[in-house]
N, C-alpha and C. Protein backbone atom coordinates (compact mmCIF):
# COMPACT_ATOMS: atom_id res chain seq x y z
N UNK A 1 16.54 -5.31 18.37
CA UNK A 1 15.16 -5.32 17.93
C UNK A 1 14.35 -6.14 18.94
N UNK A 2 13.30 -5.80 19.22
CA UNK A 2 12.21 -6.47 19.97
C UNK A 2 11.85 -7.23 19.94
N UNK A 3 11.30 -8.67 20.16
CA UNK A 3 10.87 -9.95 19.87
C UNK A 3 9.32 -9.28 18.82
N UNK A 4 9.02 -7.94 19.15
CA UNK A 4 7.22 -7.94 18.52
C UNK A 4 8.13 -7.35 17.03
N UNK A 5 8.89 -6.76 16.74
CA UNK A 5 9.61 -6.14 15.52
C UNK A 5 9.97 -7.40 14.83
N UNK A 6 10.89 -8.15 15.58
CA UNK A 6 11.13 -9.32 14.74
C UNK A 6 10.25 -10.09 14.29
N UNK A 7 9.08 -10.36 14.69
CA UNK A 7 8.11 -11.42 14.31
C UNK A 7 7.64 -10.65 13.72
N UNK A 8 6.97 -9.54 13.40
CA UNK A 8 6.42 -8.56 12.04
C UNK A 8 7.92 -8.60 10.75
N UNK A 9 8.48 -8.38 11.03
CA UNK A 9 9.74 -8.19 10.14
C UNK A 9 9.81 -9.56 9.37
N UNK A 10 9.59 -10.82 10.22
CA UNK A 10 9.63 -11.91 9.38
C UNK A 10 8.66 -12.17 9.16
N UNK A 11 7.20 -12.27 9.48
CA UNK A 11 6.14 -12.15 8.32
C UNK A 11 6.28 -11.27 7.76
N UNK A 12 6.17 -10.50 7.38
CA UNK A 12 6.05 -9.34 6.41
C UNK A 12 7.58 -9.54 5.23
N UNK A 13 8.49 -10.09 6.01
CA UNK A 13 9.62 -10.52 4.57
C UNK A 13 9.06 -11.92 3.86
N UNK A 14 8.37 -12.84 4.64
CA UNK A 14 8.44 -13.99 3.76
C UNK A 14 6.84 -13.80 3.19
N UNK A 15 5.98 -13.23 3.36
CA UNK A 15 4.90 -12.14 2.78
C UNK A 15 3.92 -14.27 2.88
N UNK A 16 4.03 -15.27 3.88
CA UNK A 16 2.98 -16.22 3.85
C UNK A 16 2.94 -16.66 5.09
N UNK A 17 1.85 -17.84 5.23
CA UNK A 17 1.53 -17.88 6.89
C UNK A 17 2.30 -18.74 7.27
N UNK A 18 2.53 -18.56 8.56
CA UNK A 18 3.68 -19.61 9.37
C UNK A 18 3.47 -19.72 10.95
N UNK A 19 3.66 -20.37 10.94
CA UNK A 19 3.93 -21.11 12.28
C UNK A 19 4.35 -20.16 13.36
N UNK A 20 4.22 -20.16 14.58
CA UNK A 20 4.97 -18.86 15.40
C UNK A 20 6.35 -19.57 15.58
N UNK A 21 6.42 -21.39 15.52
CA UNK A 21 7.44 -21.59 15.71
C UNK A 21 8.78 -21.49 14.31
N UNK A 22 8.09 -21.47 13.24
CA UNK A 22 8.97 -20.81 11.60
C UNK A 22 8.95 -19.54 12.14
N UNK A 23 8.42 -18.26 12.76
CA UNK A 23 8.66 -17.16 13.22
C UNK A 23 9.74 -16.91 13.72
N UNK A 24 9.66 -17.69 15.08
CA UNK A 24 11.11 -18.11 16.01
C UNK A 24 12.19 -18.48 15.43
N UNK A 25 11.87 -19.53 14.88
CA UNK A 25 13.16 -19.98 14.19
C UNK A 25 13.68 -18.99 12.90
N UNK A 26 13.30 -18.32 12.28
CA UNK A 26 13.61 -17.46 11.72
C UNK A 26 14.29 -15.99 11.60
N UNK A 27 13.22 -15.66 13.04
CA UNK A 27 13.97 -14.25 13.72
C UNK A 27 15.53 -14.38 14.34
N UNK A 28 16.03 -15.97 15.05
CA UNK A 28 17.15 -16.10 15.74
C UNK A 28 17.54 -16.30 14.53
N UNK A 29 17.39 -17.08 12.89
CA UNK A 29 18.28 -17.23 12.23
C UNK A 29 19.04 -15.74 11.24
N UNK A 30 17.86 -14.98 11.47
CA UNK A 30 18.29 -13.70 10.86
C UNK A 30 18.99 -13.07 11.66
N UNK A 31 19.14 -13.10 13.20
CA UNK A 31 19.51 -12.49 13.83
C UNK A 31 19.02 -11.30 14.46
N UNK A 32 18.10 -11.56 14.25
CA UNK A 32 16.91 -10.10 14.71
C UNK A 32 16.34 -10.15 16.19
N UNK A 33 16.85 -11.52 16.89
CA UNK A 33 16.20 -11.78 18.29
C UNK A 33 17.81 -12.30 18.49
N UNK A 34 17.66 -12.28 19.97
CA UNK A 34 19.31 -12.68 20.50
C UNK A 34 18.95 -13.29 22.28
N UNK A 35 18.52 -14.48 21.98
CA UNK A 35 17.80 -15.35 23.02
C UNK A 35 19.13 -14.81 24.32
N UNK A 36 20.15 -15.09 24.14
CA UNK A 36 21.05 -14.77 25.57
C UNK A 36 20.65 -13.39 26.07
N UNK A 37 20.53 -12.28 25.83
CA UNK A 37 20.66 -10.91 26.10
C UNK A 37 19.24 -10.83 26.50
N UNK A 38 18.57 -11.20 26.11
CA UNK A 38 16.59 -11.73 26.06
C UNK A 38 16.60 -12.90 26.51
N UNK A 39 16.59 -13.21 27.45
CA UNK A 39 15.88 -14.79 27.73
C UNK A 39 14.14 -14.87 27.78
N UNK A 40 13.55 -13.94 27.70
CA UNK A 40 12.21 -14.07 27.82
C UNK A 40 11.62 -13.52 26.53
N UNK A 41 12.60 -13.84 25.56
CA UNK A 41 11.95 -13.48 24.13
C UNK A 41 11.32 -14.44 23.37
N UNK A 42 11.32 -15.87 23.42
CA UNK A 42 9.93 -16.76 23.20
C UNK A 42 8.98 -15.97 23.11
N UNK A 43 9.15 -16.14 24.89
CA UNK A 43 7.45 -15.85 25.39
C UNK A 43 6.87 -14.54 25.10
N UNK A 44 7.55 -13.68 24.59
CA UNK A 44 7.69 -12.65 24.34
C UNK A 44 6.80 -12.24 22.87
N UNK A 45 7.85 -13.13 22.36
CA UNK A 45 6.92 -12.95 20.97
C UNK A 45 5.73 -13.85 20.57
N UNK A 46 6.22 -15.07 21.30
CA UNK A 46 4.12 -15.69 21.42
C UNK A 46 3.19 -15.00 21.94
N UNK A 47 3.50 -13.74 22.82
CA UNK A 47 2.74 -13.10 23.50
C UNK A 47 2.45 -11.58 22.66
N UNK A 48 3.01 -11.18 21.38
CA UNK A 48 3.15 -10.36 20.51
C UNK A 48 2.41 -11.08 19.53
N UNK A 49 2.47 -11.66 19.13
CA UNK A 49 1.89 -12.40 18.26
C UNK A 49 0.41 -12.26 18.28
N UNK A 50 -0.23 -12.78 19.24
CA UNK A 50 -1.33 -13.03 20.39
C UNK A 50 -1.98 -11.90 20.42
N UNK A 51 -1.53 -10.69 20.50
CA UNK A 51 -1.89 -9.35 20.74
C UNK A 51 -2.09 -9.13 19.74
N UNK A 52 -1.21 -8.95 18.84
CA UNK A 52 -1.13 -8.44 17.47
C UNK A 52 -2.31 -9.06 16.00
N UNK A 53 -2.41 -10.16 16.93
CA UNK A 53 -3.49 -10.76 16.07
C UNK A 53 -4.85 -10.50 16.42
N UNK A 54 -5.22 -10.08 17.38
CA UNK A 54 -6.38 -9.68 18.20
C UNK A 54 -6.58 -8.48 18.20
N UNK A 55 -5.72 -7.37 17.91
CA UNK A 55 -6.06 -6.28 17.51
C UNK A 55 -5.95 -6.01 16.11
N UNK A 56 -5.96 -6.76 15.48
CA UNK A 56 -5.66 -6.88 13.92
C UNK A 56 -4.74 -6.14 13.29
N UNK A 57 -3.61 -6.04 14.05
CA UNK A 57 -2.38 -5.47 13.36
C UNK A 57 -1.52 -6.57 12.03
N UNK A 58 -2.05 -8.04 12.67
CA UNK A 58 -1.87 -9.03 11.61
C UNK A 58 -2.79 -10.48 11.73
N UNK A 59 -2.90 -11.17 10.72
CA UNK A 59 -3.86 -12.13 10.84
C UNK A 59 -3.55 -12.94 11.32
N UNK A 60 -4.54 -13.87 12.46
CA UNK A 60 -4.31 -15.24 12.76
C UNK A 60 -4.96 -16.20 11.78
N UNK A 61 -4.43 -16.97 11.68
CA UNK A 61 -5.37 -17.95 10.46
C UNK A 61 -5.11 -19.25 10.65
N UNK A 62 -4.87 -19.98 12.09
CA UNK A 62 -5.34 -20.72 12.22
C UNK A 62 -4.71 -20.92 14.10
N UNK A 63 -4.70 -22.07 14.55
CA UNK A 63 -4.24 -22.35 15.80
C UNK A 63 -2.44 -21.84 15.87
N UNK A 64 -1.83 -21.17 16.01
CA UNK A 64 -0.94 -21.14 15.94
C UNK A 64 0.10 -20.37 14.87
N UNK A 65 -0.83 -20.11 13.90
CA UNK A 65 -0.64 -20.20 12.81
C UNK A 65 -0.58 -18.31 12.41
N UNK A 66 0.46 -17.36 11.99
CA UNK A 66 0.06 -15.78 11.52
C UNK A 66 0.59 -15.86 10.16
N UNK A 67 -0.26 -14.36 10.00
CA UNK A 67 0.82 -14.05 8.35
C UNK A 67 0.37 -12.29 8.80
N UNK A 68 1.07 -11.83 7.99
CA UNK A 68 1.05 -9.82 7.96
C UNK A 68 0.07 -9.73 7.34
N UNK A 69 -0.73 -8.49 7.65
CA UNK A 69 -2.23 -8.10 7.21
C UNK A 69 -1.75 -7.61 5.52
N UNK A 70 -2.39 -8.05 4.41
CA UNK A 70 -2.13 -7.39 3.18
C UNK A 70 -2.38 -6.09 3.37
N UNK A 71 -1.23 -5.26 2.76
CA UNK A 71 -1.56 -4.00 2.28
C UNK A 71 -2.52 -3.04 1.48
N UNK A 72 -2.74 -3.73 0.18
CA UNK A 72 -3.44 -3.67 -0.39
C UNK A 72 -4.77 -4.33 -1.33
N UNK A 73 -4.58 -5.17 -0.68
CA UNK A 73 -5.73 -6.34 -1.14
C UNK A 73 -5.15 -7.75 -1.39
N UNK A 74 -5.67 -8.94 -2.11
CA UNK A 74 -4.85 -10.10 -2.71
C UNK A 74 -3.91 -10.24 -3.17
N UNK A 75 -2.98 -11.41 -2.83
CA UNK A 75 -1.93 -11.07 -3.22
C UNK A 75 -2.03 -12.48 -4.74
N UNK A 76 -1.73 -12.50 -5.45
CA UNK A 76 -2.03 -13.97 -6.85
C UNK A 76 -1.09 -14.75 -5.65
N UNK A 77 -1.01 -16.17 -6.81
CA UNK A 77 -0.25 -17.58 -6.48
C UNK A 77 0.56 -17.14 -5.31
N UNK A 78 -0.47 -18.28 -4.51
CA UNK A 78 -0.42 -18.35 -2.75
C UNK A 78 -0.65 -19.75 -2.39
């Protein structure tokens, strides 16, 4: 999987906003990124991220900070 798959895959599973570095650390703990085979998958997905938030495929919401665009509107207790 791609560093831009994995960082959608883990916002969109933990469905709240996080850190790009809870992103990172998340995608290697699921196993969905594989830093040896990828060495330029950091930068990779800070740079997915970045994009992805600027074309509004998902929200930035703060310095550093994404979550996945809601599907269908609000989500309750957040």
């Amino acid at each position: 999987m791609d560093p831009g798959e994995a960082a959608l895959r883990v916002l969109t599973e933990s469905g709240e906003t996080l850190h790009w570095t809870v992103v990172w650390d998340r995608a290697l703990r699921a196993g969905y990124i594989d830093p040896m085979t990828h060495p330029d998958a950091r930068d990779a997905l800070v740079r997915w991220l970045s994009d992805a938030a600027r074309s509004g495929s998902i929200e930035k919401t703060s310095t550093g900070t994404y979550r996945a665009k809601s599907a269908g509107g609000a989500e309750g207790s957040g």
